[in-house]
C-alpha atoms as a PDB file:
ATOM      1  CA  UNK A   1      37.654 -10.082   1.136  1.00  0.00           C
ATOM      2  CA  UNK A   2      34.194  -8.457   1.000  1.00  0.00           C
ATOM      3  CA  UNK A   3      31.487 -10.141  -1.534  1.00  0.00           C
ATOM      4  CA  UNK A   4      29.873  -7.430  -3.711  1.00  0.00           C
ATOM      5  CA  UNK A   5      26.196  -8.487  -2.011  1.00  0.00           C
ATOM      6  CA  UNK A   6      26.936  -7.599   1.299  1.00  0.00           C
ATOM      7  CA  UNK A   7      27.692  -4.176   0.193  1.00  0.00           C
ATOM      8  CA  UNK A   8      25.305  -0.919  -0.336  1.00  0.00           C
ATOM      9  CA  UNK A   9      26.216   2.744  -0.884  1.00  0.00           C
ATOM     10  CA  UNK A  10      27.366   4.775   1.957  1.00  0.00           C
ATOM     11  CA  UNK A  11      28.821   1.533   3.192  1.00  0.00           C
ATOM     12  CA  UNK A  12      31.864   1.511   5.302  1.00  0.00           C
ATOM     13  CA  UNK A  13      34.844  -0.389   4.554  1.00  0.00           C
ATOM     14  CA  UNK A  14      38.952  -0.489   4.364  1.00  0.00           C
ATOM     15  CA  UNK A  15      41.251  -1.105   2.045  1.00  0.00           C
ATOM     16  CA  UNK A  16      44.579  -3.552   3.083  1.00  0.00           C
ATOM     17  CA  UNK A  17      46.782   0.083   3.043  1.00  0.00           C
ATOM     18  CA  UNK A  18      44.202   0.537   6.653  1.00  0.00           C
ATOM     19  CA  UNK A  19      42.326   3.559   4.617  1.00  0.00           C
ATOM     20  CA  UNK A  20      38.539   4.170   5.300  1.00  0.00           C
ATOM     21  CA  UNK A  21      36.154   4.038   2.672  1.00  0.00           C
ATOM     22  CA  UNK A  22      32.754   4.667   1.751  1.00  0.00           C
ATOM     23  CA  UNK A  23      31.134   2.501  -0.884  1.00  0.00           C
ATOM     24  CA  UNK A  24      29.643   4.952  -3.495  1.00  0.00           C
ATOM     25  CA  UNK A  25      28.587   2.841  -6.523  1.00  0.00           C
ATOM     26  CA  UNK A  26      29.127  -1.490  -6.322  1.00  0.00           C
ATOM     27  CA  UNK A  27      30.502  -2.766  -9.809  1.00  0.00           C
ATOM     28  CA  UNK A  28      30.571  -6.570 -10.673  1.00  0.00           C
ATOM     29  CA  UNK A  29      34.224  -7.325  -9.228  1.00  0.00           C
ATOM     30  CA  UNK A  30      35.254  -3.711  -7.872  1.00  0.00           C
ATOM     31  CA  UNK A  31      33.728  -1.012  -6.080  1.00  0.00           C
ATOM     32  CA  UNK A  32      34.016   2.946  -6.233  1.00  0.00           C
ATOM     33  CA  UNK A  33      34.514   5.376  -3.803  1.00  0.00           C
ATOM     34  CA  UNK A  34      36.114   8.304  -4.831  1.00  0.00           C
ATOM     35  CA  UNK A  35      35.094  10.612  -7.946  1.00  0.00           C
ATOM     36  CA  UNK A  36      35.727  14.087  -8.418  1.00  0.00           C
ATOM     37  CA  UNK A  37      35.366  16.465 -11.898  1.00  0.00           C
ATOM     38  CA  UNK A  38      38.595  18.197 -12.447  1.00  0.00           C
ATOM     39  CA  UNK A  39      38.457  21.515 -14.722  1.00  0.00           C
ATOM     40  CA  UNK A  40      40.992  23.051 -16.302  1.00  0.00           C
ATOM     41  CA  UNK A  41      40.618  26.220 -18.414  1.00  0.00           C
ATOM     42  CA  UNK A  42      43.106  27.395 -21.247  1.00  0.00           C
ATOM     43  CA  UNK A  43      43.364  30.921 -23.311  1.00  0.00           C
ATOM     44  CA  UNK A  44      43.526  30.113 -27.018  1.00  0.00           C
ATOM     45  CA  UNK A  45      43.857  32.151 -29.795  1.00  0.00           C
ATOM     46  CA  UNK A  46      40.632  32.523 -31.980  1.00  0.00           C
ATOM     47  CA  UNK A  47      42.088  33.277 -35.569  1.00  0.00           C
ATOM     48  CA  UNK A  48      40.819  36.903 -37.022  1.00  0.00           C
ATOM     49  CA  UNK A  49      39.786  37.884 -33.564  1.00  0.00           C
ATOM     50  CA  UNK A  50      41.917  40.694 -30.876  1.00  0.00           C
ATOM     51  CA  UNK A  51      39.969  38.738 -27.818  1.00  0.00           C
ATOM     52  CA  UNK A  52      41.137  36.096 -26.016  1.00  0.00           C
ATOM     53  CA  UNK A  53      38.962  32.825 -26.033  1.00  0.00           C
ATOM     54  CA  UNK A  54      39.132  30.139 -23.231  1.00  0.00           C
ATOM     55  CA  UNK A  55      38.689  26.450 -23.845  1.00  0.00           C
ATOM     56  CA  UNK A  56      37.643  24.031 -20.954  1.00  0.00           C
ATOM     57  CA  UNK A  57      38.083  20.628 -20.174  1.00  0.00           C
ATOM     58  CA  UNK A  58      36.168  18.871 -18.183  1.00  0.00           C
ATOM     59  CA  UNK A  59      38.274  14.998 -16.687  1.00  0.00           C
ATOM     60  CA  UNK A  60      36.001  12.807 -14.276  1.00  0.00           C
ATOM     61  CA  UNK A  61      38.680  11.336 -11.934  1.00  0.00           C
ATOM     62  CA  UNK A  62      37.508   7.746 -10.046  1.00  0.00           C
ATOM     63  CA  UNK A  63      38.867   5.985  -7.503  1.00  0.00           C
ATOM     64  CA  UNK A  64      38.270   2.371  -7.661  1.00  0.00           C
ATOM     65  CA  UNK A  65      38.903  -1.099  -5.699  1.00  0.00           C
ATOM     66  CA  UNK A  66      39.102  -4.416  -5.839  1.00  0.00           C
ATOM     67  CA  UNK A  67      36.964  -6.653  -3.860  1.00  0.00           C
ATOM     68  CA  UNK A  68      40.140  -8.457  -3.028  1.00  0.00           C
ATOM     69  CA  UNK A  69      42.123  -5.302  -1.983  1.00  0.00           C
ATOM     70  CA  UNK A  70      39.011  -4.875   0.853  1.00  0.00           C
ATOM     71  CA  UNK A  71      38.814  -5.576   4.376  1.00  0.00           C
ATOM     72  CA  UNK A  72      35.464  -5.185   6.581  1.00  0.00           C
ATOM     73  CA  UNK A  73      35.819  -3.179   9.832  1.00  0.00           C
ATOM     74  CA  UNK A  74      35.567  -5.159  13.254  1.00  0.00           C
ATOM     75  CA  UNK A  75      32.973  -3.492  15.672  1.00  0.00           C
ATOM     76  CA  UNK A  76      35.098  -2.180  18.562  1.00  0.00           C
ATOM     77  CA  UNK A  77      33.691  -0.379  22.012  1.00  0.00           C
ATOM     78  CA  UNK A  78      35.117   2.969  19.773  1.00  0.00           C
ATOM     79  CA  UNK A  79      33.064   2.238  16.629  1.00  0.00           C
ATOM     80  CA  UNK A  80      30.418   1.841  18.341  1.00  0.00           C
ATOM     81  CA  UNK A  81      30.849   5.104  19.758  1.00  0.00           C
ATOM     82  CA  UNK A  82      31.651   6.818  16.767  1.00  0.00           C
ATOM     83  CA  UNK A  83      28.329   5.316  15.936  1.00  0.00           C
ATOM     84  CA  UNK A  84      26.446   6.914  18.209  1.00  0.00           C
ATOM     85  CA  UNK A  85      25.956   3.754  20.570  1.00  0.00           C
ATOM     86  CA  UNK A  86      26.081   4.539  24.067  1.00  0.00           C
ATOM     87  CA  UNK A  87      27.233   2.296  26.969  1.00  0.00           C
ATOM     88  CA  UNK A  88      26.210   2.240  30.492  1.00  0.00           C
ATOM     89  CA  UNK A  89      26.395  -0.955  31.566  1.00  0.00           C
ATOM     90  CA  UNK A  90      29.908  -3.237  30.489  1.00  0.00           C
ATOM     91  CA  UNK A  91      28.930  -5.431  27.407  1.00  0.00           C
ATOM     92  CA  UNK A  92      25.163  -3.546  26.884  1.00  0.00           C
ATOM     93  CA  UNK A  93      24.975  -1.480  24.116  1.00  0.00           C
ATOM     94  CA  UNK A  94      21.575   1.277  23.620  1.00  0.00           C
ATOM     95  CA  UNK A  95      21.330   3.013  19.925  1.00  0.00           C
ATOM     96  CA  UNK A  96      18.907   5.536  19.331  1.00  0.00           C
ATOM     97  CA  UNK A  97      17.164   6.939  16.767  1.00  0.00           C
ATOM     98  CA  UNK A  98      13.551   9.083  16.475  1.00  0.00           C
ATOM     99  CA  UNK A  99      12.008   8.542  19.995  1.00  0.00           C
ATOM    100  CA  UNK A 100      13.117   4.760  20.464  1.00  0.00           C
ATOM    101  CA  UNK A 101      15.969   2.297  21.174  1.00  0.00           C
ATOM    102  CA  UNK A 102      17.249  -0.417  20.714  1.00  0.00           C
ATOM    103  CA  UNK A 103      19.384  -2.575  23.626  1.00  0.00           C
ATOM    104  CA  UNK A 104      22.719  -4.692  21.759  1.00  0.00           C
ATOM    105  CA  UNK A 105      25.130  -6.960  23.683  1.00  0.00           C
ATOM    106  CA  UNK A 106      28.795  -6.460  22.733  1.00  0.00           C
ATOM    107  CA  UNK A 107      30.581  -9.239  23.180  1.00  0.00           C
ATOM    108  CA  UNK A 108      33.598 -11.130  21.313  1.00  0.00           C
ATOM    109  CA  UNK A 109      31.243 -13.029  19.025  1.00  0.00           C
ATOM    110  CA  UNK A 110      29.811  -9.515  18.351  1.00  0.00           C
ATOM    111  CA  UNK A 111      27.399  -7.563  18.791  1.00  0.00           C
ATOM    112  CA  UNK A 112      23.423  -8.998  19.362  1.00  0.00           C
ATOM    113  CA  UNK A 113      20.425  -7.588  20.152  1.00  0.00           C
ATOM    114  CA  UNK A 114      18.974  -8.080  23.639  1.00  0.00           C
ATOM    115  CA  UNK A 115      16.574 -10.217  22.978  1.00  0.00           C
ATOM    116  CA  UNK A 116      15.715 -14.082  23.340  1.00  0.00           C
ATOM    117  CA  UNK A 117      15.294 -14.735  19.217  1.00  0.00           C
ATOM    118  CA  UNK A 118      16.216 -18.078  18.704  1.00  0.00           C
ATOM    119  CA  UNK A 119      18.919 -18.336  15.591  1.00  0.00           C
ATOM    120  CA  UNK A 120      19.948 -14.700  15.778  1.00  0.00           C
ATOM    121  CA  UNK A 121      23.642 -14.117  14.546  1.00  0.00           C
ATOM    122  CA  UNK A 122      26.227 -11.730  15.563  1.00  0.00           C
ATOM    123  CA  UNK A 123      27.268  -8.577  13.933  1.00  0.00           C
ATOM    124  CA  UNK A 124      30.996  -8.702  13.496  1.00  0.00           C
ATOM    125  CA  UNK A 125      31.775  -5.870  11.044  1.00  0.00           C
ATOM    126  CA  UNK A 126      30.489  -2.024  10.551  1.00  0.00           C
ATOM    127  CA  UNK A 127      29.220  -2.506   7.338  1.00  0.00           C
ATOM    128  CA  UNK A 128      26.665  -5.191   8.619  1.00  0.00           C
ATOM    129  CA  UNK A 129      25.658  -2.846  11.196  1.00  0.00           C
ATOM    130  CA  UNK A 130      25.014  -0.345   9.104  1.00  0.00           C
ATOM    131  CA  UNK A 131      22.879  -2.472   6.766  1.00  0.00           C
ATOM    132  CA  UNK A 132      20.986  -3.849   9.650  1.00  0.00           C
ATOM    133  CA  UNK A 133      19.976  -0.544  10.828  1.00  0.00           C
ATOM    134  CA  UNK A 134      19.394   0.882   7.991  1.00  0.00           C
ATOM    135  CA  UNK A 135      16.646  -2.416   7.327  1.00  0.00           C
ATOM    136  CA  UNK A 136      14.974  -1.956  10.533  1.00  0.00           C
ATOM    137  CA  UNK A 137      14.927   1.887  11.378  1.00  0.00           C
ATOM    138  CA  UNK A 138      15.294   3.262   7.586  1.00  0.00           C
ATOM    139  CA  UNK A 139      18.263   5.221   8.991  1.00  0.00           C
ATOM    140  CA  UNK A 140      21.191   5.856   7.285  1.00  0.00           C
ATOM    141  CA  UNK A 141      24.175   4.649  10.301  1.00  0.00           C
ATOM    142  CA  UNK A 142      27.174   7.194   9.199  1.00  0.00           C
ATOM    143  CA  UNK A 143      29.797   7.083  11.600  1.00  0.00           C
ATOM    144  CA  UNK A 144      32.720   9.477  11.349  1.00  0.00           C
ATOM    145  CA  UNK A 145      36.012   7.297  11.213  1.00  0.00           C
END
């Protein structure tokens, strides 16, 4: 289970079913990621008159989840990928973005940055990946899963 704090919009997450989400709005004990406005259009009969007259309807449709129902994504070598991380050496990482970089270490704690800052923790799942880089570079992370 995912707490509703860690999340953000455009957040990536799955549901137990294995399906790929993207956070969209964050509710008290749900979250939703799915809406779509369905129209439907109907000829009725306008008493007095020989022309046809069309009603529409207008049904927002939203797909919602349960905090409980959610699972976070574990970083893998092919997230990180799908990220735009590349790899040259085995466990270092480089992500770019504007004209700079920044060196991770992938290993099975995680991933870390390359540097010597004492009390540092690991990044385990895509969703805190993408809310660390989005803190520090002001760049939306939107991988295509």
């Amino acid at each position: 289970m995912i707490h509703a704090k860690e999340l953000r919009y455009g957040n990536k997450v799955q549901t137990q079913d294995g399906e790929v989400i993207t956070v969209q709005q964050v509710l008290s004990h749900s979250l939703i990621y799915d809406t779509q406005i369905k129209v439907s259009r109907e000829a009725t009969a306008v008493r007095g008159s020989l022309r046809t007259a069309y009603a529409s309807q207008f049904v927002e449709v939203v797909k919602e989840a349960d905090f409980n129902e959610l699972e976070p994504i574990f970083l893998t070598p092919r997230i990180l990928e799908k990220c735009g991380f590349r790899n040259f050496v085995r466990e270092e990482w480089i992500y770019s973005f504007d004209n700079s970089h920044i060196d991770w270490e992938f290993t099975s704690e995680g991933l870390k940055l390359r540097t010597s800052i004492a009390g540092q923790t690991n990044l385990r799942y895509l969703h805190q990946l993408q809310n660390f880089l989005f803190f520090v570079t002001g760049h939306e992370l939107e991988p295509e899963l």
